[in-house]
PDB file of N, CA and C in Angstrom:
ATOM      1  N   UNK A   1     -10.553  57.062 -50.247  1.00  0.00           N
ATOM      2  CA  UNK A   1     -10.531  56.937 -48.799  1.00  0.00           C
ATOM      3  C   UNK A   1      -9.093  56.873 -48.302  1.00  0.00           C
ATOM      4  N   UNK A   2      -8.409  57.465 -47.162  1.00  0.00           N
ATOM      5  CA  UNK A   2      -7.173  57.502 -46.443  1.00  0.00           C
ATOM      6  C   UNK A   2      -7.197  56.550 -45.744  1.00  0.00           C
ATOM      7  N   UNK A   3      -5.914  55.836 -45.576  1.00  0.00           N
ATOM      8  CA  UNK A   3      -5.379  54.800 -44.532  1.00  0.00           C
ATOM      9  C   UNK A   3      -5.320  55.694 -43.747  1.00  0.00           C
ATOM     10  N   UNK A   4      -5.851  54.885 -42.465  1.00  0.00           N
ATOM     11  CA  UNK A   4      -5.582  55.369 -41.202  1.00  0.00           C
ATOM     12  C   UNK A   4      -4.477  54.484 -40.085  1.00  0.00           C
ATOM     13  N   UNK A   5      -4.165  55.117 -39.121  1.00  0.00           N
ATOM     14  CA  UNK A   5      -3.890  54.653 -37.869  1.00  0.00           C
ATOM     15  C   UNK A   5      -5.039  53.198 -37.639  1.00  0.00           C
ATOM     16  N   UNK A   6      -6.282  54.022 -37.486  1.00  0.00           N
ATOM     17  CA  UNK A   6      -7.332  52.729 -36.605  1.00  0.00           C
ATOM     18  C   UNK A   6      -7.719  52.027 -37.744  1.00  0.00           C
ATOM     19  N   UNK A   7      -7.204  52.285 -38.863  1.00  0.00           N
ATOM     20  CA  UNK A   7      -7.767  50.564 -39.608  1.00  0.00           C
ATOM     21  C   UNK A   7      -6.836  49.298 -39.600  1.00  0.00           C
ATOM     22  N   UNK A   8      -5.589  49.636 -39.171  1.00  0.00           N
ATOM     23  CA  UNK A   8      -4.694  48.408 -38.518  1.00  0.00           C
ATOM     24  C   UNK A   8      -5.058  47.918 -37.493  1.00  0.00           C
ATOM     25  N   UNK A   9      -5.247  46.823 -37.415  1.00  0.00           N
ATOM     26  CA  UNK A   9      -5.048  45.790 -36.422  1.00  0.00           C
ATOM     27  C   UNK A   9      -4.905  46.167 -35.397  1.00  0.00           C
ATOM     28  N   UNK A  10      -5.166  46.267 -34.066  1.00  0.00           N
ATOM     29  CA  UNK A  10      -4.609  46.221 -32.378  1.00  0.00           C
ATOM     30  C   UNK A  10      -3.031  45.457 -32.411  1.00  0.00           C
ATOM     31  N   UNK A  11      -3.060  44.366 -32.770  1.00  0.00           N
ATOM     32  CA  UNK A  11      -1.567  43.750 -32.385  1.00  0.00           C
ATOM     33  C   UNK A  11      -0.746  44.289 -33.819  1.00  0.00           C
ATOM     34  N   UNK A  12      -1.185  45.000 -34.695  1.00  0.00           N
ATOM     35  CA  UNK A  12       0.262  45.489 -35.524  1.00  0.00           C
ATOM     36  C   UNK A  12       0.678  46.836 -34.729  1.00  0.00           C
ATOM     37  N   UNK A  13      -0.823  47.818 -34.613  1.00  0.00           N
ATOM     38  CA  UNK A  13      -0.546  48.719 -33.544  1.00  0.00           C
ATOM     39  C   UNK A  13       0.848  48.740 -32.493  1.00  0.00           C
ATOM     40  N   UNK A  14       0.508  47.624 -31.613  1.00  0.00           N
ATOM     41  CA  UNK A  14       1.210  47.591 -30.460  1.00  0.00           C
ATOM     42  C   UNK A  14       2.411  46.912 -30.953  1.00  0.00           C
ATOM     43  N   UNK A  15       2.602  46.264 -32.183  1.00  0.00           N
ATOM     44  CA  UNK A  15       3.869  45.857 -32.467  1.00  0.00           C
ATOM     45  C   UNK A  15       4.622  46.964 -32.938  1.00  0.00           C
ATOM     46  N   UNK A  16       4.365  47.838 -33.853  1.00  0.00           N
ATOM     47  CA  UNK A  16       4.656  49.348 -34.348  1.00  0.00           C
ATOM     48  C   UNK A  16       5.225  49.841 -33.220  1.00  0.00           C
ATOM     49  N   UNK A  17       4.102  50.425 -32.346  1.00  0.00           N
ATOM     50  CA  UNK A  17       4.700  50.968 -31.088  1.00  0.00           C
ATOM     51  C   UNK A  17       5.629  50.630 -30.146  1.00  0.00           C
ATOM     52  N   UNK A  18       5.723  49.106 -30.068  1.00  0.00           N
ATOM     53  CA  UNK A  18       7.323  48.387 -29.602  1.00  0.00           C
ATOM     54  C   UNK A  18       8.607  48.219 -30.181  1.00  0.00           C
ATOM     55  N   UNK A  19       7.986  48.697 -31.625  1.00  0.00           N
ATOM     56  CA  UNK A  19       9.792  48.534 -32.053  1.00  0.00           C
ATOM     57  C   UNK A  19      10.090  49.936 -32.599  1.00  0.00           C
ATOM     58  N   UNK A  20       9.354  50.771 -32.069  1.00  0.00           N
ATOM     59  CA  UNK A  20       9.348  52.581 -32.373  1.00  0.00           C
ATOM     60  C   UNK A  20      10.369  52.728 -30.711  1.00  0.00           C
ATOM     61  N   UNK A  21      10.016  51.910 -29.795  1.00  0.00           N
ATOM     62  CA  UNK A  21      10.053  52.441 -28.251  1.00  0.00           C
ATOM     63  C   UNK A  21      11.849  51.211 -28.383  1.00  0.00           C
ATOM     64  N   UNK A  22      11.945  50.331 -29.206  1.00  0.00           N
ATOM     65  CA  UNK A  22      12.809  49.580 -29.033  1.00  0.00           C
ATOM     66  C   UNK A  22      13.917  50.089 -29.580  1.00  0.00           C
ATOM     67  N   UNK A  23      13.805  50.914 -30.584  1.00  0.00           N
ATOM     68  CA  UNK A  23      14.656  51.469 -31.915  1.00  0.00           C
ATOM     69  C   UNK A  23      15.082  53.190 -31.172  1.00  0.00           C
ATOM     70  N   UNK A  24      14.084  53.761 -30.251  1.00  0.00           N
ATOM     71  CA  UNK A  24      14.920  55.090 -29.975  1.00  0.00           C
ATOM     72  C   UNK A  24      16.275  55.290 -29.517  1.00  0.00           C
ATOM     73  N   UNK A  25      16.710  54.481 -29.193  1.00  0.00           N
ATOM     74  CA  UNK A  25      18.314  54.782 -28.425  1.00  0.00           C
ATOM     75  C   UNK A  25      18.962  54.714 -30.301  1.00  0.00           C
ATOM     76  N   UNK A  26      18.853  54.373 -31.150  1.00  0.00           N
ATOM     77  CA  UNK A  26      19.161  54.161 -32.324  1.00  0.00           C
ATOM     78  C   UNK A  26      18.878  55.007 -33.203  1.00  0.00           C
ATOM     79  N   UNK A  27      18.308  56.221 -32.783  1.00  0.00           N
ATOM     80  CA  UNK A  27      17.249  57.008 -33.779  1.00  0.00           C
ATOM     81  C   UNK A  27      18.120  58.630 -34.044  1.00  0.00           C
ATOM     82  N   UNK A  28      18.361  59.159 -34.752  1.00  0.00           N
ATOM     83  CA  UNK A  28      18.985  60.144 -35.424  1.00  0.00           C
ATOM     84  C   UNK A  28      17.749  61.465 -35.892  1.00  0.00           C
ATOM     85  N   UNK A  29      17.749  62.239 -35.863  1.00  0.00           N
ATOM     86  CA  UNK A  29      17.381  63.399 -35.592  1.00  0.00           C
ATOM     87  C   UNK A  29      15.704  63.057 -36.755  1.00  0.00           C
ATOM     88  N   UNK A  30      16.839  62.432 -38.117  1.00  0.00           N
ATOM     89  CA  UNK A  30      15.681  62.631 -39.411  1.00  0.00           C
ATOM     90  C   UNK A  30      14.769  61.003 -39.045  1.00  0.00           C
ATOM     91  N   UNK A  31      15.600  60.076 -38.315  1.00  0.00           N
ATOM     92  CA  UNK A  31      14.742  58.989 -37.942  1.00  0.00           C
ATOM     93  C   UNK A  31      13.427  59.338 -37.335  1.00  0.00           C
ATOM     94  N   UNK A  32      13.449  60.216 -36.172  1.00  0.00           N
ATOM     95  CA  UNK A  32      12.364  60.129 -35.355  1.00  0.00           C
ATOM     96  C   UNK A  32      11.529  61.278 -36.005  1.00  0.00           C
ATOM     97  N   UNK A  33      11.806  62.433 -36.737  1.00  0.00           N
ATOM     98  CA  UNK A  33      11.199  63.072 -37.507  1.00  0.00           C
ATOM     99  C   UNK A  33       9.920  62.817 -38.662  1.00  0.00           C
ATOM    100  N   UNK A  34      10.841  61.487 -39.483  1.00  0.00           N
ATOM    101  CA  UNK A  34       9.550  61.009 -40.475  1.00  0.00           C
ATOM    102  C   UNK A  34       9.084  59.956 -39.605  1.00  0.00           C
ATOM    103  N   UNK A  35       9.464  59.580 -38.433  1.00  0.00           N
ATOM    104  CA  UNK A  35       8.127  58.407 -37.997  1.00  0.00           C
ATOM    105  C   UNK A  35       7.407  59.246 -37.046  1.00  0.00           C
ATOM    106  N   UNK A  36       6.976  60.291 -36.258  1.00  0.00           N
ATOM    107  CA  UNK A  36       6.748  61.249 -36.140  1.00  0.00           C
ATOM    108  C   UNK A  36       5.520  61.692 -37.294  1.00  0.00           C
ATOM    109  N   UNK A  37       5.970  62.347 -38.295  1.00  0.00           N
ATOM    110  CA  UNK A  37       5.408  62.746 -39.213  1.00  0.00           C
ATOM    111  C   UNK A  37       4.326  61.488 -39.897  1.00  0.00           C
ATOM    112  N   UNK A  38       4.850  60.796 -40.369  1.00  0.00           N
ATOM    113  CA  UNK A  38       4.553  59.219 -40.619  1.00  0.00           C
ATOM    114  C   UNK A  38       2.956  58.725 -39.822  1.00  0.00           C
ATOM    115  N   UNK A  39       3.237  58.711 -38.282  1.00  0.00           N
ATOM    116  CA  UNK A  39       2.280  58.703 -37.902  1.00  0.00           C
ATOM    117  C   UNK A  39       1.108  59.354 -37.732  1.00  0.00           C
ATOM    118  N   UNK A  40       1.503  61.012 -38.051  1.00  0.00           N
ATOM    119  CA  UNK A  40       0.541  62.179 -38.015  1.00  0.00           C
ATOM    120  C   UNK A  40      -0.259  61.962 -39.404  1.00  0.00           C
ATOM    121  N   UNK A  41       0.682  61.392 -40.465  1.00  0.00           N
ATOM    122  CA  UNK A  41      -0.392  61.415 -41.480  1.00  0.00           C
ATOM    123  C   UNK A  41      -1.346  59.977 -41.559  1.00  0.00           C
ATOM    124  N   UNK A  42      -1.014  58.973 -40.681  1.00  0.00           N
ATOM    125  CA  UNK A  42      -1.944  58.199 -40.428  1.00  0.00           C
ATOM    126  C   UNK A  42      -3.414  58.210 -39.614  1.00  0.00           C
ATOM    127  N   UNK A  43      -2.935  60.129 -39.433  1.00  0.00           N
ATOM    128  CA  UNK A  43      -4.213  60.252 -38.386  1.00  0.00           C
ATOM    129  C   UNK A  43      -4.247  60.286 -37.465  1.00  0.00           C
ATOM    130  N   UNK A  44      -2.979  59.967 -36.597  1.00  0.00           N
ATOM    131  CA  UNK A  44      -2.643  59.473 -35.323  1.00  0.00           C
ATOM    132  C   UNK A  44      -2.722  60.735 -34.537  1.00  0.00           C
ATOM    133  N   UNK A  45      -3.246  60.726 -32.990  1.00  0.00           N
ATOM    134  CA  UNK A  45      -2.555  61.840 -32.474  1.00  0.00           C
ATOM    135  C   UNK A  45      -2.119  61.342 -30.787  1.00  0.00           C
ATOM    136  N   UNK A  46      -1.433  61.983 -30.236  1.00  0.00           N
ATOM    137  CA  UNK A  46      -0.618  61.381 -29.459  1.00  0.00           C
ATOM    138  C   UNK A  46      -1.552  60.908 -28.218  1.00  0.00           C
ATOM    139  N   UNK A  47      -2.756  61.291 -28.125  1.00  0.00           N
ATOM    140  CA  UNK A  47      -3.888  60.666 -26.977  1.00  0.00           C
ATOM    141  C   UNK A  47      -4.415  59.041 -27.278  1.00  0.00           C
ATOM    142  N   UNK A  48      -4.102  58.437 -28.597  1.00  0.00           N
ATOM    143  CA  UNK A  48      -4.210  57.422 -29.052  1.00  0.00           C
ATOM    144  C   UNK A  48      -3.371  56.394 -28.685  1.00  0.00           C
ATOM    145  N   UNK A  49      -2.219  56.970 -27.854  1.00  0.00           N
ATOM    146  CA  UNK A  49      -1.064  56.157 -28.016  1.00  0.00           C
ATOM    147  C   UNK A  49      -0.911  55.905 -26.179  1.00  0.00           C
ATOM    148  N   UNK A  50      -0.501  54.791 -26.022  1.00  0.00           N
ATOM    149  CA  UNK A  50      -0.308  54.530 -24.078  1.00  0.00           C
ATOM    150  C   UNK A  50       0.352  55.826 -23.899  1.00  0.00           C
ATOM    151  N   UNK A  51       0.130  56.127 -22.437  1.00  0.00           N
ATOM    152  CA  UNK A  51       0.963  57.079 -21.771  1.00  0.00           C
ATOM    153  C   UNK A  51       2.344  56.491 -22.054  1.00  0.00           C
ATOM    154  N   UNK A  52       3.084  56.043 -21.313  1.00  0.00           N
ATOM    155  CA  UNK A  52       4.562  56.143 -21.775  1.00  0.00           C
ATOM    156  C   UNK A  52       4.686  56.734 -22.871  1.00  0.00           C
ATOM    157  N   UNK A  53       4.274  56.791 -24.098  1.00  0.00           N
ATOM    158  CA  UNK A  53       4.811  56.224 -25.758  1.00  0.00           C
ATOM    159  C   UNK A  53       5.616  57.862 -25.395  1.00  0.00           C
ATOM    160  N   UNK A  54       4.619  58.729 -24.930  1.00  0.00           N
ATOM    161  CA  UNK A  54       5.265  60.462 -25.512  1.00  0.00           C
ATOM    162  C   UNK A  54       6.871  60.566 -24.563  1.00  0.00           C
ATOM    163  N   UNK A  55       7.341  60.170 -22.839  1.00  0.00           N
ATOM    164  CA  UNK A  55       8.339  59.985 -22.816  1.00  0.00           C
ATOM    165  C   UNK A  55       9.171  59.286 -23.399  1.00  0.00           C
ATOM    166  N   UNK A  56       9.385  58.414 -23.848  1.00  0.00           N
ATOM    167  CA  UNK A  56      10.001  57.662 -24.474  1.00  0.00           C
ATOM    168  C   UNK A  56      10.165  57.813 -25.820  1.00  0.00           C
ATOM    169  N   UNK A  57       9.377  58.687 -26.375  1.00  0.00           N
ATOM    170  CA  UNK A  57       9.567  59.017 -28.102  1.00  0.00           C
ATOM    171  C   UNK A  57      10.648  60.337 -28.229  1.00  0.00           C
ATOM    172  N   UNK A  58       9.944  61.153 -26.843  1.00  0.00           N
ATOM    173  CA  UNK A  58      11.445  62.351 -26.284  1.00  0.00           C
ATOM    174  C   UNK A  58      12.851  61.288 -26.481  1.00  0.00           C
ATOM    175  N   UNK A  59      13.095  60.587 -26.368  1.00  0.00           N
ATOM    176  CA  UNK A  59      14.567  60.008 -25.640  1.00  0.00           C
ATOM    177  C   UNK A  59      15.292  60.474 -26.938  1.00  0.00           C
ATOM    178  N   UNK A  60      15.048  60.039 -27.970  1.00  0.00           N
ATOM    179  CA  UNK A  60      16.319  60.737 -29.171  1.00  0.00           C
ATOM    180  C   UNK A  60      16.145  61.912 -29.328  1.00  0.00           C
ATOM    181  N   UNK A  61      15.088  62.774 -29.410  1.00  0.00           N
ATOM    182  CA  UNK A  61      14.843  64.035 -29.486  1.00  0.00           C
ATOM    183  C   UNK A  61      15.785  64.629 -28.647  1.00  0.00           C
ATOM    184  N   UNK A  62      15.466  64.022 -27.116  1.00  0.00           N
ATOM    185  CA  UNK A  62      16.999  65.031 -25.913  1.00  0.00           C
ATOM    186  C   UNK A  62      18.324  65.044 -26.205  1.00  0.00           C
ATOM    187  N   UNK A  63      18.410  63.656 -26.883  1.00  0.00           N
ATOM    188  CA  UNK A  63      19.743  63.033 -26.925  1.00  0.00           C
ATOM    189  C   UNK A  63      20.436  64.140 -28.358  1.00  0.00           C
ATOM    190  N   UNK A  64      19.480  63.974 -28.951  1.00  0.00           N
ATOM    191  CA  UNK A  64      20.067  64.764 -30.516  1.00  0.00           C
ATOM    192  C   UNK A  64      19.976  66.233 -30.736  1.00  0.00           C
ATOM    193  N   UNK A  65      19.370  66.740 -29.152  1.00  0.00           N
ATOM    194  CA  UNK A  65      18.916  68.033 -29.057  1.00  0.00           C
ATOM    195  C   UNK A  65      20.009  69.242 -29.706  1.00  0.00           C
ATOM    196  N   UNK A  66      21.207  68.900 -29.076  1.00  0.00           N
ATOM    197  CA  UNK A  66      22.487  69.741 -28.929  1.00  0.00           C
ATOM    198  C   UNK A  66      23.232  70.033 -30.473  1.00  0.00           C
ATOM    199  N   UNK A  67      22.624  69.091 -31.145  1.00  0.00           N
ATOM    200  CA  UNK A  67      23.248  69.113 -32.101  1.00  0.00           C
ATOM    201  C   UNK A  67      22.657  69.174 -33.466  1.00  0.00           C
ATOM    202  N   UNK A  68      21.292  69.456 -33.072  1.00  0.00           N
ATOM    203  CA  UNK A  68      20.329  69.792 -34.359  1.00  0.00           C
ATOM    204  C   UNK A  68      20.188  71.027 -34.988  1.00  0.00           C
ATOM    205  N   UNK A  69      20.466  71.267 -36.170  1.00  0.00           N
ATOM    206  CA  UNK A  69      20.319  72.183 -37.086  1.00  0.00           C
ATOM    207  C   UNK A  69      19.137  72.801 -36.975  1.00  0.00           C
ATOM    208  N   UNK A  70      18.767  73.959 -37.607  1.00  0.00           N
ATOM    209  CA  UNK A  70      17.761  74.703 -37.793  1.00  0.00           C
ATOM    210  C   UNK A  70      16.419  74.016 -38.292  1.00  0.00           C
ATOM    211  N   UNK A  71      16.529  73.683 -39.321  1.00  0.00           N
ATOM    212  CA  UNK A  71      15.752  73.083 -40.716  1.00  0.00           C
ATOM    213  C   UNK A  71      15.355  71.363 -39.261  1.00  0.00           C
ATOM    214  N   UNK A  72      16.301  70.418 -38.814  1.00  0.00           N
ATOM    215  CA  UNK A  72      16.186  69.682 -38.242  1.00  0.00           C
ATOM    216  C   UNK A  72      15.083  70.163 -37.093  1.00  0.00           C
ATOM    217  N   UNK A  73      15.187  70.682 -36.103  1.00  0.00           N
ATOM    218  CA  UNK A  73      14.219  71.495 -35.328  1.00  0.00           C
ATOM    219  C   UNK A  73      12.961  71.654 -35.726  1.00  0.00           C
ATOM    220  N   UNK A  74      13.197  72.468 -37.220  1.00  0.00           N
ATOM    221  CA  UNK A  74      11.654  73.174 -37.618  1.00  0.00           C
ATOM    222  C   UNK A  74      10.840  71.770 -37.632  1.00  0.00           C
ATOM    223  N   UNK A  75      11.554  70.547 -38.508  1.00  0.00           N
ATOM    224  CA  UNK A  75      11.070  69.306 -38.974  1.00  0.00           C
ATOM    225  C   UNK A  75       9.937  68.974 -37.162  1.00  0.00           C
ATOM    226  N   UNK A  76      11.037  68.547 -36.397  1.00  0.00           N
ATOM    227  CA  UNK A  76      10.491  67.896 -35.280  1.00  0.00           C
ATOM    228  C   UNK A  76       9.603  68.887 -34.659  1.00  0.00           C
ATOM    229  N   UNK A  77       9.848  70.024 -34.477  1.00  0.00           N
ATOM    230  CA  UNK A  77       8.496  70.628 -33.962  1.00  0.00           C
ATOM    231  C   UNK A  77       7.333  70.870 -34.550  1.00  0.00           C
ATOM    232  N   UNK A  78       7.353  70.735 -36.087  1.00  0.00           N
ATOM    233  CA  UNK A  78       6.121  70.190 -36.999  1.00  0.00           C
ATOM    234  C   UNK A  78       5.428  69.379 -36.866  1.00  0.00           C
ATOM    235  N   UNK A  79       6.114  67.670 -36.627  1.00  0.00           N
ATOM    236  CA  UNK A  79       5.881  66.444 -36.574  1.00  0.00           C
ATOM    237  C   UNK A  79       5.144  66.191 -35.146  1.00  0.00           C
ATOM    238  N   UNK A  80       6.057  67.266 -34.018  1.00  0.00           N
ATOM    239  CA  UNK A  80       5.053  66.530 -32.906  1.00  0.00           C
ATOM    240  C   UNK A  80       3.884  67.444 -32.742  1.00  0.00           C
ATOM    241  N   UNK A  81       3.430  68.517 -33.609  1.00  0.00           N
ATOM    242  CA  UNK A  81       2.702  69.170 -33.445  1.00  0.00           C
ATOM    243  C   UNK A  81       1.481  68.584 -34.260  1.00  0.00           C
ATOM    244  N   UNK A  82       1.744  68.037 -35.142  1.00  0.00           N
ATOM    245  CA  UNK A  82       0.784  67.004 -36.184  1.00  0.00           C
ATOM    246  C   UNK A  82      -0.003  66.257 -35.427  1.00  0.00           C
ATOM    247  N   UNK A  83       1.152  65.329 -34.756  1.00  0.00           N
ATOM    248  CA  UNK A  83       0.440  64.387 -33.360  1.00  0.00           C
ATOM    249  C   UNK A  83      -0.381  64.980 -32.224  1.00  0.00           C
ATOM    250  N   UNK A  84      -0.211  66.033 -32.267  1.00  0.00           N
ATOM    251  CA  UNK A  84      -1.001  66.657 -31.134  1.00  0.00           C
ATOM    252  C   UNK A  84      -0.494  66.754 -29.758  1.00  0.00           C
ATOM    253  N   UNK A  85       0.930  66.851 -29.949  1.00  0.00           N
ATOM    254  CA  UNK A  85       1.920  67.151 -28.755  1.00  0.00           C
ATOM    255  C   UNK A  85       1.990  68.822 -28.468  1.00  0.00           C
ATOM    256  N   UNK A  86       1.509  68.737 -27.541  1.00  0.00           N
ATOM    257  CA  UNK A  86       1.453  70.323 -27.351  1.00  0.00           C
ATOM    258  C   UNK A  86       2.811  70.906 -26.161  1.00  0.00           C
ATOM    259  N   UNK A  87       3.236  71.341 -26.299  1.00  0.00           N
ATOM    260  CA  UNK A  87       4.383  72.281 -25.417  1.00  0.00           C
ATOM    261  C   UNK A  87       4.492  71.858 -24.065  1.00  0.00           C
ATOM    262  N   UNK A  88       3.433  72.308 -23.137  1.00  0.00           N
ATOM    263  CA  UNK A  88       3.423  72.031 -21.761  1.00  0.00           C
ATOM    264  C   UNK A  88       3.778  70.579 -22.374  1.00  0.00           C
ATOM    265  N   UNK A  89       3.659  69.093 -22.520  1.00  0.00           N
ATOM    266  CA  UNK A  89       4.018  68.073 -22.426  1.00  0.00           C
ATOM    267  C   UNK A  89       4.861  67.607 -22.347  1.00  0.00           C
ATOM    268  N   UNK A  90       6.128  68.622 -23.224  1.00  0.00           N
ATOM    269  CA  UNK A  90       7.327  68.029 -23.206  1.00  0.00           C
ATOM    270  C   UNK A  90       8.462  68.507 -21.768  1.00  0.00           C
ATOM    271  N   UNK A  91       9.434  68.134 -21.427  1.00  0.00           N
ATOM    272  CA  UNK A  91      10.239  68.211 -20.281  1.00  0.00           C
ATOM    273  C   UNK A  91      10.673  69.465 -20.251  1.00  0.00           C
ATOM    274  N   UNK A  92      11.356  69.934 -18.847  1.00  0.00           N
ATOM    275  CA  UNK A  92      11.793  71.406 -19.016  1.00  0.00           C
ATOM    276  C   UNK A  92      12.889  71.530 -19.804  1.00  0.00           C
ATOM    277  N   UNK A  93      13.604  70.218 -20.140  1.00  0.00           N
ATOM    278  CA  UNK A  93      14.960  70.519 -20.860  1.00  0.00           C
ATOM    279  C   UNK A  93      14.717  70.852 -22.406  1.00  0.00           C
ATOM    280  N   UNK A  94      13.658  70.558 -23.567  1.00  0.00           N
ATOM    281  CA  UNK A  94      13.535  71.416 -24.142  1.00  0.00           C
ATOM    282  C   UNK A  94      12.657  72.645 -24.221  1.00  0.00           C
ATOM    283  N   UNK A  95      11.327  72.790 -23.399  1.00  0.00           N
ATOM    284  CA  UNK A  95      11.517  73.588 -23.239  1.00  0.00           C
ATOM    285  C   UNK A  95      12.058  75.189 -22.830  1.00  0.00           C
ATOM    286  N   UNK A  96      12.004  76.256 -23.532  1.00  0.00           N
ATOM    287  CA  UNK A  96      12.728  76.984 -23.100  1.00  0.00           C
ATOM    288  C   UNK A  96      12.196  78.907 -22.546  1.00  0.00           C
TER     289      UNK A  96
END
């Protein structure tokens, strides 16, 4: 049987998700990539998560935009695609 997302707790949940939302100004391209990924293989997909969580998970993504490698890119557009972040969602600044 797979660990999931919903077999944790409600309050580890929302503790996860506060120090994911506390830690982005801190987060580096491969940071937000495997927690990203991390969560997709818990099952997670991004309708599970409060509204805010998807702006606010953007914030290092914009920030690290300019300066991400190829291979870096492929990673994060994998990861939020796992979650079930689909295109229209994200801001016009990466989209292009």
């Amino acid at each position: 049987m797979k660990f999931s997302w919903f077999d944790l707790p409600s309050s580890l949940q929302e503790t996860m998700i506060a120090t994911i939302l506390r830690l982005r100004y801190q987060m580096n391209t491969i940071d937000i990539c495997t927690i990203l990924y991390a969560l997709a293989e818990l099952d997670c997909t991004i309708d599970g998560f409060p509204s805010y969580f998807i702006d606010n998970i953007l914030t290092p993504i914009l920030r690290n935009l300019s300066s991400m490698n190829g291979n870096e890119l492929s990673n994060i557009i994998s990861s939020m695609s796992a979650l079930g972040i689909s295109w229209n969602m994200l801001p016009a600044e990466i989209q292009w």
